[in-house]
N, C-alpha and C. Protein backbone atom coordinates (compact mmCIF):
# COMPACT_ATOMS: atom_id res chain seq x y z
N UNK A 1 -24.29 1.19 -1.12
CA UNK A 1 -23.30 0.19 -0.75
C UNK A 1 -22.65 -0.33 -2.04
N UNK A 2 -21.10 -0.54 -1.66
CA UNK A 2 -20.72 -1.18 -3.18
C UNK A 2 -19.57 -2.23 -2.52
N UNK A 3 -19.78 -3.24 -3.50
CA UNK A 3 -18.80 -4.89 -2.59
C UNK A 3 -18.12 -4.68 -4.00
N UNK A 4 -17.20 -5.08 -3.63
CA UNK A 4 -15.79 -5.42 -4.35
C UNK A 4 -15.27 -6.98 -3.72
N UNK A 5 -15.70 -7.68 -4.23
CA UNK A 5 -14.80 -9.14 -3.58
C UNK A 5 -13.45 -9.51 -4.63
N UNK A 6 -12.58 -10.47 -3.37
CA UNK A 6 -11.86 -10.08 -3.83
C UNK A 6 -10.97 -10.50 -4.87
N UNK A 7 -11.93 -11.31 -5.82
CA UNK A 7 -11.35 -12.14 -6.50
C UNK A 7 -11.36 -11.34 -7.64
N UNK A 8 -12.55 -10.29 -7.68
CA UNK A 8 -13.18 -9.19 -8.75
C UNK A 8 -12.23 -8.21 -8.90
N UNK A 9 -10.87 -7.96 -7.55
CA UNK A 9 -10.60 -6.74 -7.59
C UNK A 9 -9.80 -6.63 -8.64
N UNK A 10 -9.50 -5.44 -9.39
CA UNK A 10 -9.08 -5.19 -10.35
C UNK A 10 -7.25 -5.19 -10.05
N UNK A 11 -6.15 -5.38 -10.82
CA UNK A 11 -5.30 -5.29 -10.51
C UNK A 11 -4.60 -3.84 -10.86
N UNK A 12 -3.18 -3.76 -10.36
CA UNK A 12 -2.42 -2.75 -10.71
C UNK A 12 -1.40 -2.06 -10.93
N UNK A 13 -0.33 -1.46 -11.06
CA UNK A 13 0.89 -1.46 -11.06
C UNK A 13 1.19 -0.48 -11.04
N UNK A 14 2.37 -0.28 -10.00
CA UNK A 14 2.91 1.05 -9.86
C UNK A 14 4.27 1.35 -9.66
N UNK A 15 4.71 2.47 -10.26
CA UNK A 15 6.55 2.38 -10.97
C UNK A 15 6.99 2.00 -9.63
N UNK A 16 8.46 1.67 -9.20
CA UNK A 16 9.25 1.60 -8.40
C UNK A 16 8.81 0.55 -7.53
N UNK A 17 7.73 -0.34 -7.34
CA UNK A 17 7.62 -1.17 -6.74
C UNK A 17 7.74 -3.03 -7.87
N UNK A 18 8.31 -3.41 -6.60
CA UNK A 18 9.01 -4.62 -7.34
C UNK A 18 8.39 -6.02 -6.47
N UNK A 19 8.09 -7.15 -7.11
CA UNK A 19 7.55 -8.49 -6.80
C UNK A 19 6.40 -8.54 -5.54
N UNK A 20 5.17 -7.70 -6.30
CA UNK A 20 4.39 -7.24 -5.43
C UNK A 20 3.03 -7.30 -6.12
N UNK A 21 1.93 -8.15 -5.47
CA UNK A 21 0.25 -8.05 -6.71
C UNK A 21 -0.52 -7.06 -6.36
N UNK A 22 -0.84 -6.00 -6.59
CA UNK A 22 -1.59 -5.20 -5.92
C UNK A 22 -3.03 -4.87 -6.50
N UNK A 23 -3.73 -4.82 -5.84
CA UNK A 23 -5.48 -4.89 -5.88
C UNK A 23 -6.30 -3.42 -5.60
N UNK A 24 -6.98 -2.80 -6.67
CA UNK A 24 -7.98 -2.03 -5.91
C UNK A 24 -8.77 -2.50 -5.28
N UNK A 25 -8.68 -1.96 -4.20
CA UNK A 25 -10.24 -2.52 -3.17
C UNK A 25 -11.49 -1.81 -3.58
N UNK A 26 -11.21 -0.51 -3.55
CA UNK A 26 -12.03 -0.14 -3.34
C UNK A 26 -11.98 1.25 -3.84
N UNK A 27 -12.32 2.73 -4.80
CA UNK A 27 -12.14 3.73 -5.29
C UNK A 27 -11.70 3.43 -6.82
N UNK A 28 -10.89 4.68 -7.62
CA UNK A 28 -10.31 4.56 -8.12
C UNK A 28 -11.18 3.36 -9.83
N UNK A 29 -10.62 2.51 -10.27
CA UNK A 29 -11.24 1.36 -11.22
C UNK A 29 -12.22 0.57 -10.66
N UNK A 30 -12.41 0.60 -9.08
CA UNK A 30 -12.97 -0.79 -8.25
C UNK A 30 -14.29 0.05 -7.85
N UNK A 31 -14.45 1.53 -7.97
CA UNK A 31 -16.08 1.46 -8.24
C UNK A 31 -15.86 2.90 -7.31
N UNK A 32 -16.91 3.50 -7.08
CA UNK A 32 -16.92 5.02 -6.73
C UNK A 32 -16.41 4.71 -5.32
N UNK A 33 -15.60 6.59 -5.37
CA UNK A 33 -15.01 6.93 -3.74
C UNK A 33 -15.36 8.45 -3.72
N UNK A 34 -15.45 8.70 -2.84
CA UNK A 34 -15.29 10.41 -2.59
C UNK A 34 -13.97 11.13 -2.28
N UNK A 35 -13.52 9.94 -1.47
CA UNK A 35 -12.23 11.04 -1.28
C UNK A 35 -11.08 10.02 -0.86
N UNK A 36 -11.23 8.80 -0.62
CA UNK A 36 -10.02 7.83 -0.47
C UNK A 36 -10.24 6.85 -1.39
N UNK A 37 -9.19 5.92 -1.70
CA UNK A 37 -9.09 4.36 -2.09
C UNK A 37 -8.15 3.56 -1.35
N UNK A 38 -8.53 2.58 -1.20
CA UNK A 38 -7.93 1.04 -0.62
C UNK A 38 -7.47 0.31 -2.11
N UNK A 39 -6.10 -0.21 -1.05
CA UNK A 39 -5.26 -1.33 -2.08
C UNK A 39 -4.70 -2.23 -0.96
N UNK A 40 -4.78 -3.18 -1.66
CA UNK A 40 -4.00 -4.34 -0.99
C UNK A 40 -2.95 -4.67 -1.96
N UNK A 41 -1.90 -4.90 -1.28
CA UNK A 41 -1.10 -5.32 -1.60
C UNK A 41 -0.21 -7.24 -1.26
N UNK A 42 0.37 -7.72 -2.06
CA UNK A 42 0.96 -9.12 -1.13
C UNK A 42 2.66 -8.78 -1.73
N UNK A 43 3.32 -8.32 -1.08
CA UNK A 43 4.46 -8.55 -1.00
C UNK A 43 5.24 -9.60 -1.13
N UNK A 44 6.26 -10.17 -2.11
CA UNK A 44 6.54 -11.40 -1.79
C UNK A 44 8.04 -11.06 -1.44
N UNK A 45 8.94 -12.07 -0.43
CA UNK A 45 9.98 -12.15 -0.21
C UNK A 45 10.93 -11.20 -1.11
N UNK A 46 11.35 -10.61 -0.72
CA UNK A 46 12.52 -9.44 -1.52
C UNK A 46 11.74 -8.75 -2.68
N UNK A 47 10.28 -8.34 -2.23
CA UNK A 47 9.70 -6.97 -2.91
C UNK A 47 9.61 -5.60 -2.08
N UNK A 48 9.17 -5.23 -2.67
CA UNK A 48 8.89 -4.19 -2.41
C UNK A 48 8.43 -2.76 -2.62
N UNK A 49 9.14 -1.16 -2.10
CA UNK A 49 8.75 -0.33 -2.72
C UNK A 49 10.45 0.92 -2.86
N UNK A 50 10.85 1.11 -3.83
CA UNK A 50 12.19 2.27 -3.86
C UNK A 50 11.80 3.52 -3.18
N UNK A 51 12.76 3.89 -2.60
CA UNK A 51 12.73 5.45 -2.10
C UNK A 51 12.16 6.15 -3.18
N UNK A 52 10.40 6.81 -2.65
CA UNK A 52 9.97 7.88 -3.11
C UNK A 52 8.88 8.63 -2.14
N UNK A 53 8.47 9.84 -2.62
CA UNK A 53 7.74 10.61 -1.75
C UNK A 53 6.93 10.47 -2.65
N UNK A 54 5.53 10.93 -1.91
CA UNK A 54 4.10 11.24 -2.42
C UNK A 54 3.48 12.55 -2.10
N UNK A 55 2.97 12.92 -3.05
CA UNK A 55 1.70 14.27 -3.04
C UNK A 55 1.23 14.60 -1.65
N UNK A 56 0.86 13.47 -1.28
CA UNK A 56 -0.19 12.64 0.06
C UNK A 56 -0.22 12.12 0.77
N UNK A 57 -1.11 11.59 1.90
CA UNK A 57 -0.42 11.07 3.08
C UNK A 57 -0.62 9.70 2.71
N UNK A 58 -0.34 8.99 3.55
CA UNK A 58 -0.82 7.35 2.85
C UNK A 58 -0.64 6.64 4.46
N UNK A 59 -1.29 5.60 4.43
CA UNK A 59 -1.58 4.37 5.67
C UNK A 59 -1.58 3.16 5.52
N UNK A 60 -0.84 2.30 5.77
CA UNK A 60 -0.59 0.93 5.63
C UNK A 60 -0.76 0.79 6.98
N UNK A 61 -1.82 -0.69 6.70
CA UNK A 61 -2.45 -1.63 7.83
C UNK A 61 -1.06 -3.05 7.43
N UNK A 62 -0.67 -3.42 7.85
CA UNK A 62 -0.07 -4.77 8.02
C UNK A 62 -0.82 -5.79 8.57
N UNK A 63 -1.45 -6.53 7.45
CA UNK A 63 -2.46 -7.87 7.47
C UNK A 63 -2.28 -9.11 7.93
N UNK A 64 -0.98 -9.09 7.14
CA UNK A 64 -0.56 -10.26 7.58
C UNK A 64 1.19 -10.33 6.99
N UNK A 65 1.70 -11.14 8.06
CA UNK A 65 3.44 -11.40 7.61
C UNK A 65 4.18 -10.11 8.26
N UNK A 66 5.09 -9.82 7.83
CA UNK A 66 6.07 -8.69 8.35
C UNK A 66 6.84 -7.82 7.18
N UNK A 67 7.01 -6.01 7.14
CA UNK A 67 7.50 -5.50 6.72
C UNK A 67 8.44 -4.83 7.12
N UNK A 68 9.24 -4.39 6.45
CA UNK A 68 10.07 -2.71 7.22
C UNK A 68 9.72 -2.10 6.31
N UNK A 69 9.43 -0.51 6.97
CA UNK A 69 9.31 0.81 6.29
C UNK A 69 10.38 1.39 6.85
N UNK A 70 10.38 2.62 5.89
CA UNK A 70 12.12 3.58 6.18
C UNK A 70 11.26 4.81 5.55
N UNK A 71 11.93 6.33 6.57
CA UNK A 71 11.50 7.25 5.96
C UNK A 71 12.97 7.74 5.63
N UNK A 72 14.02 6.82 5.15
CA UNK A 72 15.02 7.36 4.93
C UNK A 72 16.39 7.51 6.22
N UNK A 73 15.34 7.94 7.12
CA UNK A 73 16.50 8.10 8.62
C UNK A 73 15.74 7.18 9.76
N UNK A 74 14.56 7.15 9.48
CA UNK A 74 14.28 6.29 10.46
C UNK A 74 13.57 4.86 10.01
N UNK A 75 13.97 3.68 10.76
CA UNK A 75 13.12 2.14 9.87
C UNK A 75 12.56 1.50 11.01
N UNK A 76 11.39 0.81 10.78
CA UNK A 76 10.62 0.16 11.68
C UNK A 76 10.61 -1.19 10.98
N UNK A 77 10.18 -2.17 11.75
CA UNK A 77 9.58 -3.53 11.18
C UNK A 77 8.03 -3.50 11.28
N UNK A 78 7.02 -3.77 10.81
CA UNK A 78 5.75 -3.96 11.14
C UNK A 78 5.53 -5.19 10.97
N UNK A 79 4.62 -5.59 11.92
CA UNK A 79 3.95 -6.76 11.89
C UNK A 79 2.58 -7.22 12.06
N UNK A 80 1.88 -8.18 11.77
CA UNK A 80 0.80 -8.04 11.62
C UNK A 80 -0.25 -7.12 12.77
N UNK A 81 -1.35 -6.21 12.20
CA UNK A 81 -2.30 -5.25 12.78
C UNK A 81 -1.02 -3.84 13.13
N UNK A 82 -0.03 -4.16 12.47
CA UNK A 82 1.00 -2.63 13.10
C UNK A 82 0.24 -1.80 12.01
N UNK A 83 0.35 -0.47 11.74
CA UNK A 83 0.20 0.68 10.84
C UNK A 83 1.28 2.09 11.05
N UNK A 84 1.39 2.29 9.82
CA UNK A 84 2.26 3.60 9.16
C UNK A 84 2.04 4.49 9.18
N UNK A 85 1.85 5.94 9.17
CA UNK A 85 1.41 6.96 8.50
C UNK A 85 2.37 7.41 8.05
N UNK A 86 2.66 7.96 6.47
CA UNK A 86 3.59 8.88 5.61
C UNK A 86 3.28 10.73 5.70
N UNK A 87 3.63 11.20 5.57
CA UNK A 87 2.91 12.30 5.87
C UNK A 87 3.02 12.72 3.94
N UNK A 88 2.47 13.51 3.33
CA UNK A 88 2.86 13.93 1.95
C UNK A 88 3.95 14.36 2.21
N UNK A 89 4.78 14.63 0.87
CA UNK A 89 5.94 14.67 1.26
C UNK A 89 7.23 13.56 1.82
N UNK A 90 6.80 13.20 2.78
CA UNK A 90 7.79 12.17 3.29
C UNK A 90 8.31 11.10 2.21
N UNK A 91 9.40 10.58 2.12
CA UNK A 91 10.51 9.54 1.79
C UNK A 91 9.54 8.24 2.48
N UNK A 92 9.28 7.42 1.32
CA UNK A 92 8.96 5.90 1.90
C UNK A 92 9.82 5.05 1.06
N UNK A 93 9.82 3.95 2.30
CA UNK A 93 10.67 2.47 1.61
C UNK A 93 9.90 1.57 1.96
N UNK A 94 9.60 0.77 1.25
CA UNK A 94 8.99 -0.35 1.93
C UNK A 94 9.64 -1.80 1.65
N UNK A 95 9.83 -2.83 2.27
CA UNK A 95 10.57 -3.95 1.71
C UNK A 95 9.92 -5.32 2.82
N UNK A 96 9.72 -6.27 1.67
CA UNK A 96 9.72 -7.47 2.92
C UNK A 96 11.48 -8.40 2.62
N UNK A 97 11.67 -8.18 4.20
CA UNK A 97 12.84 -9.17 4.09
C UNK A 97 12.85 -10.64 4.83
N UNK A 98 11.39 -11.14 4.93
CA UNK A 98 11.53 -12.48 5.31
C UNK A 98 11.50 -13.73 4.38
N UNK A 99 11.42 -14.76 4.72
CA UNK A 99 11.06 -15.40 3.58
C UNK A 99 9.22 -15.98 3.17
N UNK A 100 8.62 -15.40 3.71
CA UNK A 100 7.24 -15.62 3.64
C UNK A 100 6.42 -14.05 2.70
N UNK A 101 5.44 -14.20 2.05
CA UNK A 101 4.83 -13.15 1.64
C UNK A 101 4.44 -12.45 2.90
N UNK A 102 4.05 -10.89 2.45
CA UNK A 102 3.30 -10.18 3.09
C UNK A 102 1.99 -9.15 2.50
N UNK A 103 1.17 -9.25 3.12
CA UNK A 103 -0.26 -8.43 3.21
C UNK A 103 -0.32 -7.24 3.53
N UNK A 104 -0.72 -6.25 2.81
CA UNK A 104 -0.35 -4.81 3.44
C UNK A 104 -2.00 -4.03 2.89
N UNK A 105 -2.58 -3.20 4.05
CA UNK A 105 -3.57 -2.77 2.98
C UNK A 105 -3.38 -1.28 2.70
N UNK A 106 -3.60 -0.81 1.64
CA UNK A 106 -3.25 1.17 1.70
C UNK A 106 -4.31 1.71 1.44
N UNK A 107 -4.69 2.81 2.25
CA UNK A 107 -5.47 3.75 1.99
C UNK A 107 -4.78 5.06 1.80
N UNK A 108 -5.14 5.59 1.03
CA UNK A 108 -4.85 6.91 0.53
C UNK A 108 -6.10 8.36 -0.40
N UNK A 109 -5.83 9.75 -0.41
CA UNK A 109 -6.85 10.09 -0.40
C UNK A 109 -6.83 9.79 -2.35
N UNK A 110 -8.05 10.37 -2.41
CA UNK A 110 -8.40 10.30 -4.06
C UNK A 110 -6.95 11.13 -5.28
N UNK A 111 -6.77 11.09 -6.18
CA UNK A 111 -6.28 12.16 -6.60
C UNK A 111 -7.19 13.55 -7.09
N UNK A 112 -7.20 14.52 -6.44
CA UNK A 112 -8.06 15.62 -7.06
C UNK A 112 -8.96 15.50 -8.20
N UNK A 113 -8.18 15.63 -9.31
CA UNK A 113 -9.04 15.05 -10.54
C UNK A 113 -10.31 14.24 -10.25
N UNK A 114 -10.28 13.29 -9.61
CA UNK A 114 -11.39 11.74 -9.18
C UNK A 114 -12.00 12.70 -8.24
N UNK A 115 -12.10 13.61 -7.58
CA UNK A 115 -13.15 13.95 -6.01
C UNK A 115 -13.99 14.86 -6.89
């Protein structure tokens, strides 16, 4: 068993995303994974993420507050307990356009290298 609380979690940053704190939960710096890691993210009012694709698939839980995702042609709003799937490959956007933060959690698999 390994706890990560969450005051411990390590932080992080990643290109193209803008006014956003993001946390390992869990893999990755925040302590052994086999094959995924968790991040949380808090979105604040007019952050977000720029049009890009990934290697990988990826899953956002919506925690709390409200987002839109875009795969480019198609956009949803999520709201709290909604979820995403990207497929690798796919075009993501992510943006909060309310005026309140938002909670997002991501799981995604390891990068090769780490498994």
């Amino acid at each position: 068993m390994h706890i990560v609380r969450f005051d411990q979690a390590p932080f992080y940053q990643s290109p193209g995303h803008t006014n956003m704190r993001m946390r390992r939960m869990q893999g990755m710096e925040a302590g052994p994974a086999d094959l995924v890691w968790l991040g949380l993210s808090q979105v604040e009012p007019g952050g977000g993420i720029e049009a890009s694709a990934s290697e990988v698939e990826k899953f956002y839980v919506v925690l709390d507050g409200e987002i839109t995702l875009s795969n480019g042609t198609d956009e949803v709003v999520l709201q709290r307990w909604d979820t995403c799937r990207f497929a690798a490959g796919e075009p993501r956007i992510l943006s909060n356009r309310t005026s309140t933060a938002a909670t997002v959690l991501l799981a995604m698999p390891l990068p090769q290298a780490q498994r």
